[in-house]
Protein backbone atom coordinates (compact mmCIF):
# COMPACT_ATOMS: atom_id res chain seq x y z
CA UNK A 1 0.00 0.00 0.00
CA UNK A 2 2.58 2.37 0.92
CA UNK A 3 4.64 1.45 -2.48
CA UNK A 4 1.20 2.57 -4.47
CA UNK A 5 1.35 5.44 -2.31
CA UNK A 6 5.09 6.23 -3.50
CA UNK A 7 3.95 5.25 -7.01
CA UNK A 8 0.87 7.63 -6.81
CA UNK A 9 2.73 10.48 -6.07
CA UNK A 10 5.81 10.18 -8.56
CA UNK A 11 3.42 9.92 -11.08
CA UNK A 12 1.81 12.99 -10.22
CA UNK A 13 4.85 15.18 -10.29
CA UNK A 14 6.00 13.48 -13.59
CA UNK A 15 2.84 14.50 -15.53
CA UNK A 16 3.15 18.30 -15.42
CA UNK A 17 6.20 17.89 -17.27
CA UNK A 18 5.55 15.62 -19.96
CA UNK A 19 2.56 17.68 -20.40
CA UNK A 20 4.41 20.68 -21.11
CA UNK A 21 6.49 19.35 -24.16
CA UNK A 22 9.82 21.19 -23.83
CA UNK A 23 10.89 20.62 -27.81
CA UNK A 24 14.72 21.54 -27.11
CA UNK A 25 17.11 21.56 -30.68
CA UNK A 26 20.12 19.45 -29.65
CA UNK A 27 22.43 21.46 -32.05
CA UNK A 28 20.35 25.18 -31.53
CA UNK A 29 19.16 25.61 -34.89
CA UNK A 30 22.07 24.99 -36.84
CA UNK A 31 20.88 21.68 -38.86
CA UNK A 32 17.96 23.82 -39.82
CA UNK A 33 20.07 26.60 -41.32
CA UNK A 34 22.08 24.49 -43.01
CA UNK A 35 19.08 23.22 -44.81
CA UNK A 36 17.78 26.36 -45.44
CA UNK A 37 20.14 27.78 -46.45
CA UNK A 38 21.32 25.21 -48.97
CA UNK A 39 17.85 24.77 -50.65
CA UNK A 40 17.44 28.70 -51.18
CA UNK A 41 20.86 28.21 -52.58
CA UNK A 42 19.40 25.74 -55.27
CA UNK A 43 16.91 28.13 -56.17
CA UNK A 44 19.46 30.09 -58.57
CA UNK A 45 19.53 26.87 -60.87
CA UNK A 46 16.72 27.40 -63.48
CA UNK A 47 17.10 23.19 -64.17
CA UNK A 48 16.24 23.10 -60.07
CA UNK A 49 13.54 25.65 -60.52
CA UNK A 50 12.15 23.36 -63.67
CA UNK A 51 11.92 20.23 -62.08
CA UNK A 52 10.28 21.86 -59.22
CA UNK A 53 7.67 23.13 -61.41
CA UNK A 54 7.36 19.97 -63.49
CA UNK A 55 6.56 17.79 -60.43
CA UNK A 56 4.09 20.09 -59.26
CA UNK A 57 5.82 21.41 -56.15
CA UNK A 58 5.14 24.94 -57.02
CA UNK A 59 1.36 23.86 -57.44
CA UNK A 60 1.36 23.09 -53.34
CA UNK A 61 0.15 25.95 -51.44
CA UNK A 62 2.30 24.58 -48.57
CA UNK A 63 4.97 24.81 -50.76
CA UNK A 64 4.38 28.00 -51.93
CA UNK A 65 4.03 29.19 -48.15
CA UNK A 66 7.37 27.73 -47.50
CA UNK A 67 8.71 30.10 -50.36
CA UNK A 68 7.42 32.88 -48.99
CA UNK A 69 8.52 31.87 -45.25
CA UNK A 70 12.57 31.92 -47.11
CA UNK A 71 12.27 35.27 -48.00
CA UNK A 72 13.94 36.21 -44.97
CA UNK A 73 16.92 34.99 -46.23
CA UNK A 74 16.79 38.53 -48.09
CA UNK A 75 17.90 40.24 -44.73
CA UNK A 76 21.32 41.80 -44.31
CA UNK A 77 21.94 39.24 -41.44
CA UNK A 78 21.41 36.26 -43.39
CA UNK A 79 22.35 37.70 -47.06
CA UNK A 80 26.28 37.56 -46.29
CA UNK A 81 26.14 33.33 -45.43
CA UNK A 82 24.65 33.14 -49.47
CA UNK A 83 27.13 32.55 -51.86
CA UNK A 84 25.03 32.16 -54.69
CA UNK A 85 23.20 35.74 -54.79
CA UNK A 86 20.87 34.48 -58.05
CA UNK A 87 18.40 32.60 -55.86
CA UNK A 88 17.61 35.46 -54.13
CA UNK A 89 16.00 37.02 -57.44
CA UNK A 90 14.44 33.83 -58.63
CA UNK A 91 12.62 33.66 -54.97
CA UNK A 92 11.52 37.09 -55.41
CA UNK A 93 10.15 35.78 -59.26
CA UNK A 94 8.71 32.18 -57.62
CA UNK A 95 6.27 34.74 -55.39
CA UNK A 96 4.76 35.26 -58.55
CA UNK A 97 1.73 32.56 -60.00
CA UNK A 98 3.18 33.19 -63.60
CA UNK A 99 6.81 32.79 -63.31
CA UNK A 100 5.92 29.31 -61.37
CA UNK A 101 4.12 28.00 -64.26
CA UNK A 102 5.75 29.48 -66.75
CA UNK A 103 9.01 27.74 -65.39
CA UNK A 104 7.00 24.44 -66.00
CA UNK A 105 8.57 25.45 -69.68
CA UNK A 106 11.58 23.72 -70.97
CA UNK A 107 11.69 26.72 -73.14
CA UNK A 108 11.32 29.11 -70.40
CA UNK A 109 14.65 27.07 -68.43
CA UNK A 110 16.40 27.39 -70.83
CA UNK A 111 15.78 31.32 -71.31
CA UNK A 112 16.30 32.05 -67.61
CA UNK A 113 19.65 29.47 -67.60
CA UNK A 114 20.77 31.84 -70.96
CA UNK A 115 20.02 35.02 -69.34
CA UNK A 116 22.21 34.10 -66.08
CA UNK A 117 24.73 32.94 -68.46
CA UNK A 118 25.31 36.42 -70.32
CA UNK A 119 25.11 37.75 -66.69
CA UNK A 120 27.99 36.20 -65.58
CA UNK A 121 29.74 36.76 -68.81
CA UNK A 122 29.45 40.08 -68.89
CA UNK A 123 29.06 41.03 -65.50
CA UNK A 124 32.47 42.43 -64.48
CA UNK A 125 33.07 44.20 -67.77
CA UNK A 126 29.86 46.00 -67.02
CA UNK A 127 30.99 46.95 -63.49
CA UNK A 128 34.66 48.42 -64.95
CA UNK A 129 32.98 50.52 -67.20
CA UNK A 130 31.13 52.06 -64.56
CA UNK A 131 34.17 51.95 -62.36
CA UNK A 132 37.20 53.23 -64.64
CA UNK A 133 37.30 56.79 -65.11
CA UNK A 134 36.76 57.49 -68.92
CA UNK A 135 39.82 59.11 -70.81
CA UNK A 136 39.60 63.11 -71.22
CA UNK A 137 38.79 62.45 -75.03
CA UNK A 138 35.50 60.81 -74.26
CA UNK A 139 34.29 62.96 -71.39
CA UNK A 140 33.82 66.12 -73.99
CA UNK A 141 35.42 68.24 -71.91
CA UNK A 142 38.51 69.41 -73.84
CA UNK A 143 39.20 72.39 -75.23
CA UNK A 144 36.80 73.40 -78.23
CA UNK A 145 38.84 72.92 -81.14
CA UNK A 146 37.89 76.85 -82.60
CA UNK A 147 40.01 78.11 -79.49
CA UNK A 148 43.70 78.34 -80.06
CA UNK A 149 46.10 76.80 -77.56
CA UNK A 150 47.43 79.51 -74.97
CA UNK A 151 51.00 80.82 -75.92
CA UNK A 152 53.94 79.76 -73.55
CA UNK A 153 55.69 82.02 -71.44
CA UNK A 154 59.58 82.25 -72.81
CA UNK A 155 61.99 79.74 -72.33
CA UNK A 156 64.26 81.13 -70.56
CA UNK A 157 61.76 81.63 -67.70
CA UNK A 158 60.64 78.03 -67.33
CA UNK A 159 62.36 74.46 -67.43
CA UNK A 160 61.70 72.61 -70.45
CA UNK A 161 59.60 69.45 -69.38
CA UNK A 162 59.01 66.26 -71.34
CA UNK A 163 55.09 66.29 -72.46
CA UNK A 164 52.88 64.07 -70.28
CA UNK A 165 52.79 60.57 -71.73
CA UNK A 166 49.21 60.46 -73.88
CA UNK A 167 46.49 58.50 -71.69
CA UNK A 168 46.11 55.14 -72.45
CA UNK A 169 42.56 53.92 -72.56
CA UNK A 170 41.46 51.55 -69.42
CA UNK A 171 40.99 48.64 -70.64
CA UNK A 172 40.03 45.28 -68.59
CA UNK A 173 42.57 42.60 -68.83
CA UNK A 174 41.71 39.17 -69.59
CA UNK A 175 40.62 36.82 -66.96
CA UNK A 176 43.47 34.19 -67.45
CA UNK A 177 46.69 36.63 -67.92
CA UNK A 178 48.61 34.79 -65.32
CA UNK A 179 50.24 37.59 -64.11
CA UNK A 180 52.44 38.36 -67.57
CA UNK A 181 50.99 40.35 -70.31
CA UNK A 182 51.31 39.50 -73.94
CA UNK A 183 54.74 41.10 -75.73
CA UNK A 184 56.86 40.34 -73.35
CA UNK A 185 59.68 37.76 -73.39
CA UNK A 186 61.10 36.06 -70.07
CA UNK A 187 64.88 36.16 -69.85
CA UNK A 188 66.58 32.38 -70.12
CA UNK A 189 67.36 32.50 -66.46
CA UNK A 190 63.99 33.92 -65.20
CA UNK A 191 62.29 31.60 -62.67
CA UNK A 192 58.91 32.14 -64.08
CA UNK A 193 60.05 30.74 -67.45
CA UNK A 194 59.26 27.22 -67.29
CA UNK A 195 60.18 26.65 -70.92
CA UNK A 196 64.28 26.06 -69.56
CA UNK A 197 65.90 23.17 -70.27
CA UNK A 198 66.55 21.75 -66.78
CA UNK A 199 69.34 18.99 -67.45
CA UNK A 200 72.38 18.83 -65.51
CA UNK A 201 75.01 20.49 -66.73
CA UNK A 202 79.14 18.73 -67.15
């Protein structure tokens, strides 16, 4: 009797806390993340985006809830963990009925797969142009060519100096220069010629 007393009681102060359900994440969120983080990553493959769309995911409102629950991956606290920054414009375009079933289109993939292609083609020379400073010539702010050039002061007053060497238009070099520039010839015993004949010598 006293042992279903004992029994009575432990049971009693063991049900408020399985009632209360305490859902602890062993690793605090970090498995989750990783997820996350690596589907919204997928999203800036139009193939990814296709299949989705021809297997009906983007058809599932749950689905389509989901997409809208990752758009706080657009924040600046979780934008700099993204190293793929397309998805984050084709989850802004899956928030939109027509881009999701237009992307059911193997025509459409292969339009949105192009247009990231030129993207990334073009993409840095793009940025240098809007980078470099543009060469006097093209700015249109020279001289007008009806003025006449002022007239020097006399030579014995001023030092003769060499003319300033004409500007050389900024040009972008080539993504796989390797560090030496066309024209120019390495010396026999340069260490970055890897053309030298290497055989022991009497």
């Amino acid at each position: 009797m006293a042992s279903d007393q004992l029994q009575d009681t432990t049971m009693k102060k063991a049900a408020p806390l399985s009632s209360k359900c305490i859902c602890k994440d062993p690793d605090d969120g970090r498995q989750r993340f990783l997820l996350e983080l690596e589907f919204v990553q997928c999203l800036a493959n139009p193939t990814y985006i296709h299949y989705l769309a021809q297997n009906r995911y983007l058809e599932d409102d749950a689905f389509i809830g989901y997409l809208k629950y990752l758009q706080y991956w657009q924040r600046p606290e979780y934008i700099k963990f993204i190293m793929y920054p397309h998805c984050l414009f084709f989850l802004e375009r899956l928030q939109n009925p027509n881009f999701r079933s237009a992307m059911a289109h193997p025509a459409n993939k292969e339009l949105a797969h192009r247009q990231q292609f030129y993207f990334w083609k073009n993409y840095r020379n793009n940025r240098l142009k809007h980078i470099l400073p543009k060469p006097p010539s093209e700015l249109g702010h020279g001289p007008p060519s009806s003025m006449a050039p002022p007239s020097l002061p006399s030579a014995t007053a001023v030092a003769v100096l060499p003319p300033p060497p004409a500007p050389v238009a900024a040009q972008a070099p080539l993504p796989m220069q390797y560090g030496v520039s066309s024209g120019i010839v390495l010396g026999k015993n340069d260490p970055r010629n890897t053309a030298i004949d290497r055989r022991k010598r009497k």
